[in-house]
Protein backbone atom coordinates (compact mmCIF):
# COMPACT_ATOMS: atom_id res chain seq x y z
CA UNK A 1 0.00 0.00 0.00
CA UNK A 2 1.36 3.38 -1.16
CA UNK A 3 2.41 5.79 1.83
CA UNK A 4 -0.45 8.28 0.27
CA UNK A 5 -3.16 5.85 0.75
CA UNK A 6 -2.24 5.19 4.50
CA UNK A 7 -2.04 8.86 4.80
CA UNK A 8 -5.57 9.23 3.18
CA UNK A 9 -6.97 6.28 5.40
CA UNK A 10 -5.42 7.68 9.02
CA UNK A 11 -6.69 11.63 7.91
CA UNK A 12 -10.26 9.94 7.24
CA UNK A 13 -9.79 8.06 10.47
CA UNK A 14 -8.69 10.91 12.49
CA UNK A 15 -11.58 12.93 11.48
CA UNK A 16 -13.77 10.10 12.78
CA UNK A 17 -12.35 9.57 16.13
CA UNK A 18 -12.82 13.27 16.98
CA UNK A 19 -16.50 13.77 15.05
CA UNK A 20 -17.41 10.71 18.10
CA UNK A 21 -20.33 9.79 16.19
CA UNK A 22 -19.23 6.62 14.31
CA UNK A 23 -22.90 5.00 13.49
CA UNK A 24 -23.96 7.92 11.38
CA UNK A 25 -21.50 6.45 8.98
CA UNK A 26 -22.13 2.80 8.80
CA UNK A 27 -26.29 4.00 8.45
CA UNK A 28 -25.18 6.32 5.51
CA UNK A 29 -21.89 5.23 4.48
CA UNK A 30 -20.97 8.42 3.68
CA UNK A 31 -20.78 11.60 5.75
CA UNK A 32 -23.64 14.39 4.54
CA UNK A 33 -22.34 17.23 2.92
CA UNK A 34 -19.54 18.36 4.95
CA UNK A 35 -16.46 16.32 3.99
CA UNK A 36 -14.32 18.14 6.77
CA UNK A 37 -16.32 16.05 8.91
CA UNK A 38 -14.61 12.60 7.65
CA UNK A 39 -15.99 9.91 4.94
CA UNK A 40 -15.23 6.28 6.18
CA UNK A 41 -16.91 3.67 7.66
CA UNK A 42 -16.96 2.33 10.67
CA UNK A 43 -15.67 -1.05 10.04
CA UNK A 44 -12.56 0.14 8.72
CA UNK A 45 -12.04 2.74 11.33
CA UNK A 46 -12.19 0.19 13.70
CA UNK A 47 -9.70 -1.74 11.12
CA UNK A 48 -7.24 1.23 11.67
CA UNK A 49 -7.85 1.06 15.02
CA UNK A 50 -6.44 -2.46 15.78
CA UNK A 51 -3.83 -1.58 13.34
CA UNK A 52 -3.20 1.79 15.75
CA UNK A 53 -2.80 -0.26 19.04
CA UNK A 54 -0.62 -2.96 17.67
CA UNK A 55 1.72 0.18 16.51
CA UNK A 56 1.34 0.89 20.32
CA UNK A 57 2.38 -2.35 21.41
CA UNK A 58 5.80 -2.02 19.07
CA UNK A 59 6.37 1.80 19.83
CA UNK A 60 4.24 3.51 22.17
CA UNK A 61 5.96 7.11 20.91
CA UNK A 62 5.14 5.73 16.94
CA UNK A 63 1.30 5.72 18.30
CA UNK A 64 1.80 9.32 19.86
CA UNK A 65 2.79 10.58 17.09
CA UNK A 66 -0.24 9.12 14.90
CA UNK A 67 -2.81 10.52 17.67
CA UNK A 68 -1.21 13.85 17.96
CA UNK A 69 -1.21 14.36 14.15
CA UNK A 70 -4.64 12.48 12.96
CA UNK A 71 -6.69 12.49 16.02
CA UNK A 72 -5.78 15.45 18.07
CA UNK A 73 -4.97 17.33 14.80
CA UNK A 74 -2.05 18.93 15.64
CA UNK A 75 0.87 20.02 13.42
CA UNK A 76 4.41 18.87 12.91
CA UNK A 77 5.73 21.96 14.72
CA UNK A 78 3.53 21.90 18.03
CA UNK A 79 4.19 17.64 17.46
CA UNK A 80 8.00 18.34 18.09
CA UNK A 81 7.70 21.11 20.73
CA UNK A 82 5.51 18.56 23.08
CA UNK A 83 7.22 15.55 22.11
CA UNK A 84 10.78 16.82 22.22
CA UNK A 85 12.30 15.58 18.80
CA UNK A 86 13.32 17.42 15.70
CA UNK A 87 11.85 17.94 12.54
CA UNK A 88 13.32 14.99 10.81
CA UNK A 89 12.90 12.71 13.51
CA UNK A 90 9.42 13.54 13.07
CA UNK A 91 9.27 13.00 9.23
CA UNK A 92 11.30 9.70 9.79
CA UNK A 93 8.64 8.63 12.82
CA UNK A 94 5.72 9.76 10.91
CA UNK A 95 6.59 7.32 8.08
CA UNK A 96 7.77 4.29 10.02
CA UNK A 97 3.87 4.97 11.41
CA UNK A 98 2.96 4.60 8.15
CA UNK A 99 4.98 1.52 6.70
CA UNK A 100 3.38 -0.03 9.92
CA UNK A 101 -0.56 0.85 9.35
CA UNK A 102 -0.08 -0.16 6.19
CA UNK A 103 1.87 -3.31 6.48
CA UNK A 104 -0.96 -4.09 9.01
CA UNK A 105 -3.74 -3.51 6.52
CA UNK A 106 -2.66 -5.30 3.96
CA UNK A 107 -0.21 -8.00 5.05
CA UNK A 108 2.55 -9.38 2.38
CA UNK A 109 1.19 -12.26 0.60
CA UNK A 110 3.33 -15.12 0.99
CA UNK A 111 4.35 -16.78 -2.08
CA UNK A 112 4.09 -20.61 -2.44
């Protein structure tokens, strides 16, 4: 899965977590007319959820970083001034989160 897509899936995810009404998607599928809101449904937020806490279990600062920047919204600057890390260690964190979430999605198929 392309880094993009994971980025795509944990934005839509973050915007779910926070709007704290995840049945109005699985009734609908689809948010109403306000996009900002989040389109995604509730199985796979729950999906990226399991994904989220097994990143916890490997790296519990790998999951702080995903919360701070999808759930709590928060941006790279104000990421690095809580968490004490520089800008690259961020960038490098932020996509190790990623490889993970996405590696976790959609596992390697083993070859025969």
């Amino acid at each position: 899965m392309r880094e993009r897509d994971v980025i795509v899936l944990l934005t839509e995810w973050g915007k779910w977590n926070r709007g704290g009404v995840g049945g109005r998607c699985a009734v609908t599928g689809v948010w109403d007319d306000d996009l900002s809101v989040g389109v995604i449904s509730d199985e796979r937020a729950a999906k990226i959820d399991v994904a989220v806490c097994a990143l916890g279990r490997e790296s519990a600062r790998l999951k702080n970083i995903v919360m701070q920047v999808y759930v709590y919204d928060r941006e790279k600057t104000q990421v690095c001034a809580r968490l004490t890390m520089t800008r690259y260690e961020f960038d490098v964190s932020l996509a190790l989160a990623h490889e993970f979430v996405g590696c976790y999605l959609y596992p390697l198929k083993k070859i025969a």
